[in-house]
Protein backbone atom coordinates (compact mmCIF):
# COMPACT_ATOMS: atom_id res chain seq x y z
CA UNK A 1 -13.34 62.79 -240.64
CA UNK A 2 -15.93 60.55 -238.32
CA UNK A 3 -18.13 58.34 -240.52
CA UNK A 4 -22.38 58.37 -239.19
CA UNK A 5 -21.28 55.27 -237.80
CA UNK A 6 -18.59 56.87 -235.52
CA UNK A 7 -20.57 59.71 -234.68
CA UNK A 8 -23.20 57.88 -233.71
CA UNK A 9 -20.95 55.67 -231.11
CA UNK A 10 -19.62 58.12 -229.68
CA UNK A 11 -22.94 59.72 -228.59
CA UNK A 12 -23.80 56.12 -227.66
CA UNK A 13 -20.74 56.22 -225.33
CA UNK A 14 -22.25 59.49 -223.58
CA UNK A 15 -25.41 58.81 -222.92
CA UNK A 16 -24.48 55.72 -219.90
CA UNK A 17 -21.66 58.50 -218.35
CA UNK A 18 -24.09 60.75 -218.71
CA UNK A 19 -26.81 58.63 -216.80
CA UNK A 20 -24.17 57.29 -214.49
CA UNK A 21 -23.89 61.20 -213.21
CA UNK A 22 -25.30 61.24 -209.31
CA UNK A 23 -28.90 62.60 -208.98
CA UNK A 24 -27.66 65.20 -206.92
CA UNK A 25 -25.54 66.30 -209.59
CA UNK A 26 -27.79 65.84 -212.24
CA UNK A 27 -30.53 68.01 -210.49
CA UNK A 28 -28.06 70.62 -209.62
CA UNK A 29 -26.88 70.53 -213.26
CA UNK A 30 -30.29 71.29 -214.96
CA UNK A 31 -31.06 73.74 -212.37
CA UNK A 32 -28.01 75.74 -212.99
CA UNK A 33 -28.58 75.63 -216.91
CA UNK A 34 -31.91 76.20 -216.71
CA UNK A 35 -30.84 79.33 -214.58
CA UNK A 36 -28.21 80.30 -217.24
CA UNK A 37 -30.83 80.00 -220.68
CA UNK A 38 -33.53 82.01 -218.61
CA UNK A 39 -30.90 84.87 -217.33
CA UNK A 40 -29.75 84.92 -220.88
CA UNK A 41 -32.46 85.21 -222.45
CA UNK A 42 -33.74 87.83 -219.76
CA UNK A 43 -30.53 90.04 -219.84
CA UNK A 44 -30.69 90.25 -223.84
CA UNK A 45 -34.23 91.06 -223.87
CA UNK A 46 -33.52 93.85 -221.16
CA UNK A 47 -30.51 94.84 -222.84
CA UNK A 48 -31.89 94.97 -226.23
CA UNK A 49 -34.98 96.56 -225.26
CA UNK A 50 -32.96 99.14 -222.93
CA UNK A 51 -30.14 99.99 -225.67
CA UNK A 52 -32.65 100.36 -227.81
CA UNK A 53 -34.85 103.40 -225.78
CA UNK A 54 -31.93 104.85 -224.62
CA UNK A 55 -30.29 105.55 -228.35
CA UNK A 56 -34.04 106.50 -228.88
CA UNK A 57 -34.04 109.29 -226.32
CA UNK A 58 -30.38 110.11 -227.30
CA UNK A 59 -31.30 110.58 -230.56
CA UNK A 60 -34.40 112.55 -229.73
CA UNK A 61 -31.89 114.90 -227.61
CA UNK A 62 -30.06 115.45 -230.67
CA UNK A 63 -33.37 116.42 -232.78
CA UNK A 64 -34.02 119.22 -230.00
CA UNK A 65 -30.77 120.51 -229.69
CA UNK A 66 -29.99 120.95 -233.43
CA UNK A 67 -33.86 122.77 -233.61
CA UNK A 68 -33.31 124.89 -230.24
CA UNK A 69 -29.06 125.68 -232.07
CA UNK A 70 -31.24 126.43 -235.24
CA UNK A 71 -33.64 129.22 -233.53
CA UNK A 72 -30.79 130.88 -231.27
CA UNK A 73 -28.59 131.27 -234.58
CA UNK A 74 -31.29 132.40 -237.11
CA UNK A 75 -30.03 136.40 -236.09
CA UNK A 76 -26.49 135.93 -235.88
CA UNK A 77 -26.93 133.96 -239.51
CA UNK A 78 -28.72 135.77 -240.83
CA UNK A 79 -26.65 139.29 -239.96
CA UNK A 80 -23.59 137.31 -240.12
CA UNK A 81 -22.36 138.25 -236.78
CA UNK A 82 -19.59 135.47 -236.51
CA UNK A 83 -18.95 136.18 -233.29
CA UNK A 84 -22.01 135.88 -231.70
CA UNK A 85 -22.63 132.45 -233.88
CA UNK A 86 -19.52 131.00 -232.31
CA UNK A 87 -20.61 132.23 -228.85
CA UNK A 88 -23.59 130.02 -229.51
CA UNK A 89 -21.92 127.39 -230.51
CA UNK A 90 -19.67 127.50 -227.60
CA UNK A 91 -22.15 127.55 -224.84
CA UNK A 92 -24.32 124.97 -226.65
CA UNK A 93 -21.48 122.62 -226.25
CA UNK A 94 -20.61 123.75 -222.91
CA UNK A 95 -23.84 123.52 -221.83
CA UNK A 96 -24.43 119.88 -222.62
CA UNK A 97 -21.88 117.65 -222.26
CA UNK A 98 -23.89 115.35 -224.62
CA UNK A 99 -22.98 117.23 -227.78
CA UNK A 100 -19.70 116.04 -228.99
CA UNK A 101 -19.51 118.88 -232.11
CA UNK A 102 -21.69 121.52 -233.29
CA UNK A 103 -21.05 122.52 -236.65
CA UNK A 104 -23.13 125.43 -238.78
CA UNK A 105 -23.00 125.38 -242.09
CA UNK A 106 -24.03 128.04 -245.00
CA UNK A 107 -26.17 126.96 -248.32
CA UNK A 108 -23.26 125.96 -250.34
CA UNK A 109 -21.78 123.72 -247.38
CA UNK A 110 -19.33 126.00 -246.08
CA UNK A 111 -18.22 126.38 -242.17
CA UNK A 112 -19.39 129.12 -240.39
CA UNK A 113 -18.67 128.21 -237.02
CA UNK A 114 -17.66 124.50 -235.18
CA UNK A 115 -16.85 123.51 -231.76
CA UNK A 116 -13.43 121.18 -232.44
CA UNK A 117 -10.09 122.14 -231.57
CA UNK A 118 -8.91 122.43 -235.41
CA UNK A 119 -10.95 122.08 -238.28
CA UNK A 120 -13.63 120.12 -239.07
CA UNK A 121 -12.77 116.76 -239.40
CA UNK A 122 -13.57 115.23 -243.53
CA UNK A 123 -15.87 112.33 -241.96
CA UNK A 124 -18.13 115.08 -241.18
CA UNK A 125 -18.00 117.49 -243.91
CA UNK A 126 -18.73 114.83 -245.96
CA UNK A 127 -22.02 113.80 -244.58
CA UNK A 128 -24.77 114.34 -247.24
CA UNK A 129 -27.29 117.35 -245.63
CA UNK A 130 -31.11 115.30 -244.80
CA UNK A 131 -33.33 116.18 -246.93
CA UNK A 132 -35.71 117.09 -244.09
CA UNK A 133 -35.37 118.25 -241.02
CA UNK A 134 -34.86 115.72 -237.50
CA UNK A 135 -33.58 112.89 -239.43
CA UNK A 136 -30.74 110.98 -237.24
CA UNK A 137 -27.31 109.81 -239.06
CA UNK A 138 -24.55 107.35 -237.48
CA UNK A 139 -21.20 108.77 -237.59
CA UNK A 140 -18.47 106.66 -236.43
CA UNK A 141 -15.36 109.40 -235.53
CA UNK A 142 -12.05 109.03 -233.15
CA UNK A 143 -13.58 105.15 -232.43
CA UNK A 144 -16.62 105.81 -230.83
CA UNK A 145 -20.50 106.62 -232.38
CA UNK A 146 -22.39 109.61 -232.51
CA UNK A 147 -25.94 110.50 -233.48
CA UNK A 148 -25.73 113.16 -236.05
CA UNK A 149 -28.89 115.36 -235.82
CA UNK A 150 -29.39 118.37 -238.44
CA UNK A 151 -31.38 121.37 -238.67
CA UNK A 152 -32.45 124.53 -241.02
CA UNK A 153 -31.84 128.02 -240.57
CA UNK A 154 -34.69 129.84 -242.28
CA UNK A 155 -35.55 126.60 -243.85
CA UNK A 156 -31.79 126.19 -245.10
CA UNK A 157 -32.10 129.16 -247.08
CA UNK A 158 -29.18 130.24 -244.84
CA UNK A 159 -27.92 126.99 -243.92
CA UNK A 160 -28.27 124.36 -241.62
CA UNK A 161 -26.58 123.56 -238.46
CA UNK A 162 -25.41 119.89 -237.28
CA UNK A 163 -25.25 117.89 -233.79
CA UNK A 164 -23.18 115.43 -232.72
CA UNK A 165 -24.44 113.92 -229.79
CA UNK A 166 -21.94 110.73 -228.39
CA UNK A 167 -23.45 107.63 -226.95
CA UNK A 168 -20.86 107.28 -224.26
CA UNK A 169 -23.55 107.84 -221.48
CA UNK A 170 -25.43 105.27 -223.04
CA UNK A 171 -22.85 102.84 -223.18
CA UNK A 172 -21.48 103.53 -219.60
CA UNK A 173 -25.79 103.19 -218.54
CA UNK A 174 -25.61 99.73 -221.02
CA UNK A 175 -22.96 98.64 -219.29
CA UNK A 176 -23.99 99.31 -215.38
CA UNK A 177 -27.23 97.72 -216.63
CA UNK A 178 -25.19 94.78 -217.85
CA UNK A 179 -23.72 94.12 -214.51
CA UNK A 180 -26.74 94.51 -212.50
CA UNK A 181 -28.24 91.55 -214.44
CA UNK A 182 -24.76 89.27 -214.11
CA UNK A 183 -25.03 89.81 -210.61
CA UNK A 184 -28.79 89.75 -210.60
CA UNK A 185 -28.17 86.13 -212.62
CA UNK A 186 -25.18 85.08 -210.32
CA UNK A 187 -27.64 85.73 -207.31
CA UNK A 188 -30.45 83.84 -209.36
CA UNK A 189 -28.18 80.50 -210.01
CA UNK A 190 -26.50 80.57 -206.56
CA UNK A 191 -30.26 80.64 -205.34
CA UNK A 192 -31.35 78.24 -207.84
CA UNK A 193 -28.31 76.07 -207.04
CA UNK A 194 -29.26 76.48 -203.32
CA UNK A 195 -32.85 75.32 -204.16
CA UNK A 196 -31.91 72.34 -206.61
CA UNK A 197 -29.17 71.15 -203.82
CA UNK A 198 -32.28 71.11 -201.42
CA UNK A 199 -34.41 69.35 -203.39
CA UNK A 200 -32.25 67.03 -204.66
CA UNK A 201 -31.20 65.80 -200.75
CA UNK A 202 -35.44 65.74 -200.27
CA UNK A 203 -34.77 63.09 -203.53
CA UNK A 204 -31.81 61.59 -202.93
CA UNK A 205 -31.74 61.19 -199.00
CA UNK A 206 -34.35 57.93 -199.03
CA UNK A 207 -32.95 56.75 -202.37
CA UNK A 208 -29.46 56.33 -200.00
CA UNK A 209 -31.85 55.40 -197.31
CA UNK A 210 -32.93 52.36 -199.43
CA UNK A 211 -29.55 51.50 -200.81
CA UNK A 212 -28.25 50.90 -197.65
CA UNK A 213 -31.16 48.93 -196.10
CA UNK A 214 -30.75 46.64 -199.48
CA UNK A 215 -27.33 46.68 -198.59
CA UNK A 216 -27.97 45.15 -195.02
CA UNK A 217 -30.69 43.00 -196.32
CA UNK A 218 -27.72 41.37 -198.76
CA UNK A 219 -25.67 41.09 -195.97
CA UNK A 220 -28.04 38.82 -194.43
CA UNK A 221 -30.04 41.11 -192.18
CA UNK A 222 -33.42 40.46 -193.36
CA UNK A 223 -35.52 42.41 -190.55
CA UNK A 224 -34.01 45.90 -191.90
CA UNK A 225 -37.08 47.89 -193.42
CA UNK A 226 -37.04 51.27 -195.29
CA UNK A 227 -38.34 54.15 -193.40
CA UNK A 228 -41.90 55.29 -194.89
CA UNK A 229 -42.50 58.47 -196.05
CA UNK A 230 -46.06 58.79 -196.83
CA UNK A 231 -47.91 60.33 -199.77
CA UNK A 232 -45.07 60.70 -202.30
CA UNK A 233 -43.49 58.69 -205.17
CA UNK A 234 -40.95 57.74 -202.56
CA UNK A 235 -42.82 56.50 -199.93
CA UNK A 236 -44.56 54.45 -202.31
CA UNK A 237 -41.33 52.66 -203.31
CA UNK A 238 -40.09 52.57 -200.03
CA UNK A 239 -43.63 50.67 -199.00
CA UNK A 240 -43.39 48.40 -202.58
CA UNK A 241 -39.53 47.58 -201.26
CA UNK A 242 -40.68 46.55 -197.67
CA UNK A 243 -43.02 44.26 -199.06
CA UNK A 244 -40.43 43.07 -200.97
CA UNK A 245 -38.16 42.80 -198.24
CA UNK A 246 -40.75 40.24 -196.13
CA UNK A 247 -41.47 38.21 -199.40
CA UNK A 248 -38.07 37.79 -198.97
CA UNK A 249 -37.62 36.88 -195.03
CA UNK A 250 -40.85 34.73 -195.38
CA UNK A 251 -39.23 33.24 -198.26
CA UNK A 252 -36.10 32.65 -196.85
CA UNK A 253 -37.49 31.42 -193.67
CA UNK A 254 -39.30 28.72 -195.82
CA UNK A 255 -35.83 27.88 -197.66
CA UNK A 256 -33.81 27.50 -194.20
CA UNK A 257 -37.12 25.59 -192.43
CA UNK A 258 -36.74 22.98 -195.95
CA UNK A 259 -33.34 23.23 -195.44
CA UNK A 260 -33.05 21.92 -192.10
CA UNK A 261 -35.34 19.30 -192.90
CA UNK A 262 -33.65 18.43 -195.60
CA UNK A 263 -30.29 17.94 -193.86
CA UNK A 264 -32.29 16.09 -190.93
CA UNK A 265 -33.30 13.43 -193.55
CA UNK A 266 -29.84 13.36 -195.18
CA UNK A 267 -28.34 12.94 -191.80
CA UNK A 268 -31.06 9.93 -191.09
CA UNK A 269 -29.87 8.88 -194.62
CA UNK A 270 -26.50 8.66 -194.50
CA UNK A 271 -26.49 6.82 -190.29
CA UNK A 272 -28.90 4.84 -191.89
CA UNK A 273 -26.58 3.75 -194.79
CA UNK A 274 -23.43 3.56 -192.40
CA UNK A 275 -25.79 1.24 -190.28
CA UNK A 276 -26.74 -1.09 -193.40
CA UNK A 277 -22.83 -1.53 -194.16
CA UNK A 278 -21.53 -1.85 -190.87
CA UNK A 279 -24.64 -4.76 -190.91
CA UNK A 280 -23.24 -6.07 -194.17
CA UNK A 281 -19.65 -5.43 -193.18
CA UNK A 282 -20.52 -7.91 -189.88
CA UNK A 283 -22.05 -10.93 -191.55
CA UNK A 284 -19.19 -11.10 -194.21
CA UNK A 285 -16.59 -11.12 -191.39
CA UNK A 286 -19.17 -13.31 -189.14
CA UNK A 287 -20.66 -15.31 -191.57
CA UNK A 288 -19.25 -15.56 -194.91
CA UNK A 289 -15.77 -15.39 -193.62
CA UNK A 290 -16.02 -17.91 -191.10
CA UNK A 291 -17.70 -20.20 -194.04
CA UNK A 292 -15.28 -19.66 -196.53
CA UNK A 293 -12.19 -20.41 -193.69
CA UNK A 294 -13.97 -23.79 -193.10
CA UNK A 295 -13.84 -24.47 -196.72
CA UNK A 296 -10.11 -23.31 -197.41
CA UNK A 297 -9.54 -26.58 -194.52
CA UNK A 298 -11.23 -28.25 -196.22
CA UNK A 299 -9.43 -27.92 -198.99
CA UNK A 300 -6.74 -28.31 -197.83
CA UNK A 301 -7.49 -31.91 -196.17
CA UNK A 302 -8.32 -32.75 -199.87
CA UNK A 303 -4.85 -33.12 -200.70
CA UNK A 304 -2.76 -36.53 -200.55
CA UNK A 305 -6.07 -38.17 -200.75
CA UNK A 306 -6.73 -40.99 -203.36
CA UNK A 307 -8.26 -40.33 -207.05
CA UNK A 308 -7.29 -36.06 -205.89
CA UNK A 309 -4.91 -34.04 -207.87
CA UNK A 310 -2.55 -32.69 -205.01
CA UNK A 311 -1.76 -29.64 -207.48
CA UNK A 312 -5.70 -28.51 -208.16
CA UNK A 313 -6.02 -29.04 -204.15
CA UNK A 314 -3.36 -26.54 -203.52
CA UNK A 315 -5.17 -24.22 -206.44
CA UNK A 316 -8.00 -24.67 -204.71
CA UNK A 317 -7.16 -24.19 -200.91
CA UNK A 318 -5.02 -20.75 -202.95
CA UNK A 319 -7.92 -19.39 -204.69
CA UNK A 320 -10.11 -19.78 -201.44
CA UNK A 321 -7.67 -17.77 -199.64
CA UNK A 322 -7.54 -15.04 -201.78
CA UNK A 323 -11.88 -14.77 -201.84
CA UNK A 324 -11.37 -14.79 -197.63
CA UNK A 325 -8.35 -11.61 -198.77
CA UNK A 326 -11.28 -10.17 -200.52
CA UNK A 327 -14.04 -10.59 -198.22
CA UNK A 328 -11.72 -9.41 -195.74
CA UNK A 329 -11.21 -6.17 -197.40
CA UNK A 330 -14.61 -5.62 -198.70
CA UNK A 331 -15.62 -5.81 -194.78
CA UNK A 332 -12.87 -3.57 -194.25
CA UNK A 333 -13.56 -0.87 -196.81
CA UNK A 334 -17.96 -1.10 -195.99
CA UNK A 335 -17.18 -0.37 -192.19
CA UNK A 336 -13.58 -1.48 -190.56
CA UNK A 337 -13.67 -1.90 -187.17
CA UNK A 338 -11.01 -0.54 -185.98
CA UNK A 339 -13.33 2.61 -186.51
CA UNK A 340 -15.59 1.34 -183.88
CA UNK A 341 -13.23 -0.39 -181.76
CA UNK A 342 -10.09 2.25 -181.53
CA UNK A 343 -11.88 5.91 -183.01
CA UNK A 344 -10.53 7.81 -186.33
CA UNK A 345 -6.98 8.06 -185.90
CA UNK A 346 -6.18 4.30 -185.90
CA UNK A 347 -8.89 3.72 -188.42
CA UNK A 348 -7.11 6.37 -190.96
CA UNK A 349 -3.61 4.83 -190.30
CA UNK A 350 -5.03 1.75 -190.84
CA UNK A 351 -6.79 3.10 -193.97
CA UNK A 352 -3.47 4.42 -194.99
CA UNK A 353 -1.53 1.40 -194.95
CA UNK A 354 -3.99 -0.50 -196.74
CA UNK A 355 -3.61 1.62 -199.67
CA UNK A 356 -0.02 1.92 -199.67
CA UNK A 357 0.11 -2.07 -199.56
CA UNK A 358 -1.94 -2.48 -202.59
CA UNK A 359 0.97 -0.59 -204.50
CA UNK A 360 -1.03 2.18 -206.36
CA UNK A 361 -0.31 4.85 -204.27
CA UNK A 362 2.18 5.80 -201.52
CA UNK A 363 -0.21 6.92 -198.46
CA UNK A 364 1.15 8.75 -195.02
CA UNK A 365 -1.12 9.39 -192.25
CA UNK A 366 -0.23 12.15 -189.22
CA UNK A 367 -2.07 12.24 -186.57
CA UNK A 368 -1.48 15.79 -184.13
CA UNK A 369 -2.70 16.37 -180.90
CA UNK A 370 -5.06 13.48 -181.10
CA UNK A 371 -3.79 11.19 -178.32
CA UNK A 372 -4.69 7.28 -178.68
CA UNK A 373 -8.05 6.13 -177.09
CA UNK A 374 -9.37 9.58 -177.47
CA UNK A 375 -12.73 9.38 -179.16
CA UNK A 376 -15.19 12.05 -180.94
CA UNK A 377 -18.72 11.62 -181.89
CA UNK A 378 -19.95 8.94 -183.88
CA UNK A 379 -21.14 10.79 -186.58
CA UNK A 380 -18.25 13.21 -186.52
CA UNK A 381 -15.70 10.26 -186.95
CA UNK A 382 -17.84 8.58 -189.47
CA UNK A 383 -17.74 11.49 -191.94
CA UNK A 384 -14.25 12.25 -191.32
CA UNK A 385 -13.41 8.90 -192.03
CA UNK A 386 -15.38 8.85 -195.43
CA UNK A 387 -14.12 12.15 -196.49
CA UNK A 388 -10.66 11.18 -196.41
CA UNK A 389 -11.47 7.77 -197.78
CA UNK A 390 -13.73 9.44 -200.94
CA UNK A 391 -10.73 12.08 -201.27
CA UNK A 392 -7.98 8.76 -201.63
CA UNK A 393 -9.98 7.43 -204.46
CA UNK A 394 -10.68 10.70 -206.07
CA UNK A 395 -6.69 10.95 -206.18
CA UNK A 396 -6.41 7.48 -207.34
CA UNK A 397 -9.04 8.03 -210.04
CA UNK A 398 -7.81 11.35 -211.70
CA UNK A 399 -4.74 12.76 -209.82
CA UNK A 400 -1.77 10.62 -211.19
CA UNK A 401 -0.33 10.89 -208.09
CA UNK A 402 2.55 8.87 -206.58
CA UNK A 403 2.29 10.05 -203.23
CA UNK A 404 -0.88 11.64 -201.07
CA UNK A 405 -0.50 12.41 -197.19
CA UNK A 406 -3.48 12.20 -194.28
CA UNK A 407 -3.53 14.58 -191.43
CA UNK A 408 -5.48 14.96 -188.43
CA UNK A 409 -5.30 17.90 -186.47
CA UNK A 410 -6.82 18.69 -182.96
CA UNK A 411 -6.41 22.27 -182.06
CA UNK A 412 -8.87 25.13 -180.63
CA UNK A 413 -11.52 23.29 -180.00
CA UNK A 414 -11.87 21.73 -184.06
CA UNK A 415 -11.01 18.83 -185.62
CA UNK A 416 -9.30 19.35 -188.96
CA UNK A 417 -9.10 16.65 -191.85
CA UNK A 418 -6.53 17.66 -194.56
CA UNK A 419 -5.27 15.31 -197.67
CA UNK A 420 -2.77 16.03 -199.78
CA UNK A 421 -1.14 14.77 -203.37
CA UNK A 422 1.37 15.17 -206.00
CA UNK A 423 -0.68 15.03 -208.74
CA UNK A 424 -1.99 16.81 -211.46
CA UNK A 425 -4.10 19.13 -209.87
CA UNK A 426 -7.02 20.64 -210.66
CA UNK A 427 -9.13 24.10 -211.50
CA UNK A 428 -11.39 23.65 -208.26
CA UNK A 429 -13.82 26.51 -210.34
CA UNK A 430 -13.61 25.15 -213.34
CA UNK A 431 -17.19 22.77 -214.30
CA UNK A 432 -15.10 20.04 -215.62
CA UNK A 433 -13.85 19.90 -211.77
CA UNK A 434 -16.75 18.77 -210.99
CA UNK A 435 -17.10 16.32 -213.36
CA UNK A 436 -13.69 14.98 -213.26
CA UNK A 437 -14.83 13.82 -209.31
CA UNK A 438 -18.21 12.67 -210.41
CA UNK A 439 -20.03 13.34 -207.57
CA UNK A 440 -17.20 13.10 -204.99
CA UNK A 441 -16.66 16.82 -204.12
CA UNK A 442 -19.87 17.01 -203.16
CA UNK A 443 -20.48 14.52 -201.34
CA UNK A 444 -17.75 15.64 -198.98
CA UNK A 445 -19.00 18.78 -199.03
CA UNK A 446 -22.26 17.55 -197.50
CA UNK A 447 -20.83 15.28 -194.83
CA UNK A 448 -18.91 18.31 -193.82
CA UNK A 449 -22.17 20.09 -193.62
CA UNK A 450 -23.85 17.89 -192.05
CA UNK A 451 -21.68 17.34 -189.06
CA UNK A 452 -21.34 21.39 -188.80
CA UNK A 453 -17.91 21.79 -190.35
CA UNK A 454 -16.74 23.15 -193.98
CA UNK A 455 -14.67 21.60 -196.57
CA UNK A 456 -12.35 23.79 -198.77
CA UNK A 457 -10.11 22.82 -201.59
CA UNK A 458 -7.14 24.79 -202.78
CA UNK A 459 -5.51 23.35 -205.77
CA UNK A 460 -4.30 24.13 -209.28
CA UNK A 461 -2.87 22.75 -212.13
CA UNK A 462 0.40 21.06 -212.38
CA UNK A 463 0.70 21.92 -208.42
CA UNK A 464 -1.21 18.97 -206.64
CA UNK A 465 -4.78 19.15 -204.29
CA UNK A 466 -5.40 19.70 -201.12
CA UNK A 467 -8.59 18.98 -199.20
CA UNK A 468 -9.45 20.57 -195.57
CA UNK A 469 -12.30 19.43 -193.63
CA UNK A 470 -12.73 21.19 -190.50
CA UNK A 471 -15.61 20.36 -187.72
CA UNK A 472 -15.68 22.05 -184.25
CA UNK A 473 -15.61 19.74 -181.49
CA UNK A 474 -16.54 20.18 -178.00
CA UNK A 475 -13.23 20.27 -175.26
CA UNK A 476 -13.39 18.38 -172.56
């Protein structure tokens, strides 16, 4: 047995099916029950009230015959001419196909004269005589009803005589009156049904209207508007959604106008910062280097000298070399020129060897169908050149990986980026992704933007990372 608790659930669980039900369906649905309760309530009230005059007549029919029987047989009773009381009874039931029996009785209750085949069946005889005259009794014999009507002769002094009218008439008249109103109420709800379908297209046709205008206006196609249809509910919301629609364009106009000023000043940003270390990048190798390789001689002139410990000389001149090592690669990692002097390809194998010579990690570059001396924009090689360098130390940082792979691919008018690892891999949907590359991801993501291209990363855990960075370039 369902506890309150159940019961109360499961009507919960009806209710959103229920309200999930189209509009179409649901206006259809109350139409057509609305049109079953009214032709039901209808076709009893008719039937009722007919049934209920037509046993009323019938039994009225009965009260007249048994009084008309009563006067014809008052004579023949009364001289006790049997034959002429069975003639009566004969044509009475001949007559009217109504009367289902005639029976007259004498004082005592004994049969004069009946109209059945063989005698007079018990459920009759058996019926108590009214005490007055016209009253109607219900006799239920050979599975069907009749009105019993009965009547005095002389006031009963010399008997009474009984009428059996049947209500098969009735019934048959019940019963054509019955299926009048079905097909009276199957006309009524295919009507109805035609009506609510109507109406409920009227409803429903700008409610699909507006769906798929929001639909185009998700899709990006922010200059579709609803069609107005003025004075209803409808047209209101249709004008309410238009105005929401242009909040929206305006709004989104606003975002992409910021937007592209945004990425103008990031762009400014970022040549700006490439300009500052290329700057720094020159006076270490310029400057500083040059500086520092004048003291390393120096150093090294120091040895064999008087009062001058030939073994802190050789420190010396040793350390100083490996601050010139440094300096060198600090240059090299702000801004190496071979990115200015020989373009991306030979500044990524470059970049690649580099890392693979410091031991950490084992770094191949490919280069396909990027011959050498060919060139690209500034700004394109620039990025490209940072995004693979970012992605490096990302897998140097977090991947455990032993081995990582560069390509550069020229195909179709775009310039493709990928790198590659062994590592650990990563959930690139996951937040702690994010987190794991402190800001790294994105920043790739917005060089790749801001050159025109798109970045993608498909990796998972256990299985290694790859990053794609692909920018259309211009044939020539």
């Amino acid at each position: 047995m369902n506890t309150p608790s159940e019961s109360t659930a499961g009507l919960a669980g009806v209710r959103p099916r229920l309200l999930a039900v189209p509009l179409l369906i649901k206006i259809m649905g109350i139409g057509g029950v609305v049109a079953v309760i009214f032709g039901a309530v209808i076709g009893y009230t008719v039937q009722e009230t007919m049934a209920e005059r037509l046993y009323r007549d019938l039994a009225e029919a009965a009260r007249v015959g048994a009084r008309l029987l009563s006067e014809s047989l008052t004579r023949p009773v009364v001289i006790e001419d049997v034959a002429t009381i069975r003639q009566v009874v004969r044509n009475g039931v001949e007559a009217i196909p109504d009367f289902s029996f005639i029976v007259v009785l004498r004082p005592g209750g004994d049969v004069v004269a009946h109209s059945f085949p063989k005698a007079v069946p018990r459920e009759v005889l058996d019926q108590p005589v009214p005490g007055r005259s016209g009253a109607i009794r219900k006799l239920a014999l050979h599975g069907g009803t009749l009105l019993v009507a009965s009547a005095p002769i002389l006031d009963g002094r010399a008997g009474h005589v009984q009428v059996g009218v049947g209500d098969g008439r009735v019934l048959q008249a019940l019963e054509a009156t019955q299926a009048t109103i079905l097909w009276t109420l199957a006309g009524c709800m295919a009507l109805g049904q035609l009506l609510a379908m109507v109406l409920g297209l009227i409803l429903t046709r700008p409610i699909h209207h507006l769906v798929h205008v929001a639909d185009e206006l998700r899709a990006g196609r922010l200059d579709s508007r609803a069609t107005i249809r003025p004075g209803d509910e409808v047209g209101q919301l249709s004008a309410a959604f238009n105005r929401l629609a242009d909040s929206i364009q305006d709004f989104q106009a606003r975002v992409r106008q910021d937007e592209e000023q945004r990425r103008i000043l990031l762009k400014k940003l970022v040549l700006s910062h490439e300009e500052e270390r290329r700057r720094v990048a020159l006076e270490l190798h310029d400057e500083l280097g040059p500086s520092l390789s004048s003291l390393r001689i120096s150093a090294g002139t120091l040895a064999g000298r008087s009062g001058v410990d030939d073994v802190a000389a050789a420190d010396l001149e040793q350390r100083i070399g490996q601050v010139i090592d440094g300096v060198r690669r600090m240059a090299f990692l702000l801004r190496p020129s071979v990115l200015d002097d020989y373009g991306l390809a030979a500044a990524l194998k470059r970049y690649a060897e580099d890392v693979t010579r410091q031991g950490a990690l084992n770094v191949d570059c490919q280069v396909v169908g990027v011959s050498p001396g060919d060139r690209f924009p500034p700004d394109v090689e620039i990025a490209l050149y940072r995004i693979a360098q970012e992605a490096v130390t990302n897998v140097l940082r977090h991947a455990r990986a032993t081995t990582a792979s560069i390509v550069l691919v020229r195909r179709h008018g775009s310039l493709s980026l990928v790198v590659e690892d062994d590592g650990c891999g990563m959930d690139p949907h996951a937040p702690e992704a994010g987190a794991a590359s402190g800001v790294g991801l994105a920043g790739m993501r917005e060089r790749a933007h801001l050159i025109g291209g798109m970045l993608n990363i498909e990796s998972s855990r256990g299985s290694g990372t790859a990053i794609k960075a692909t920018v259309p370039i211009q044939e020539t």
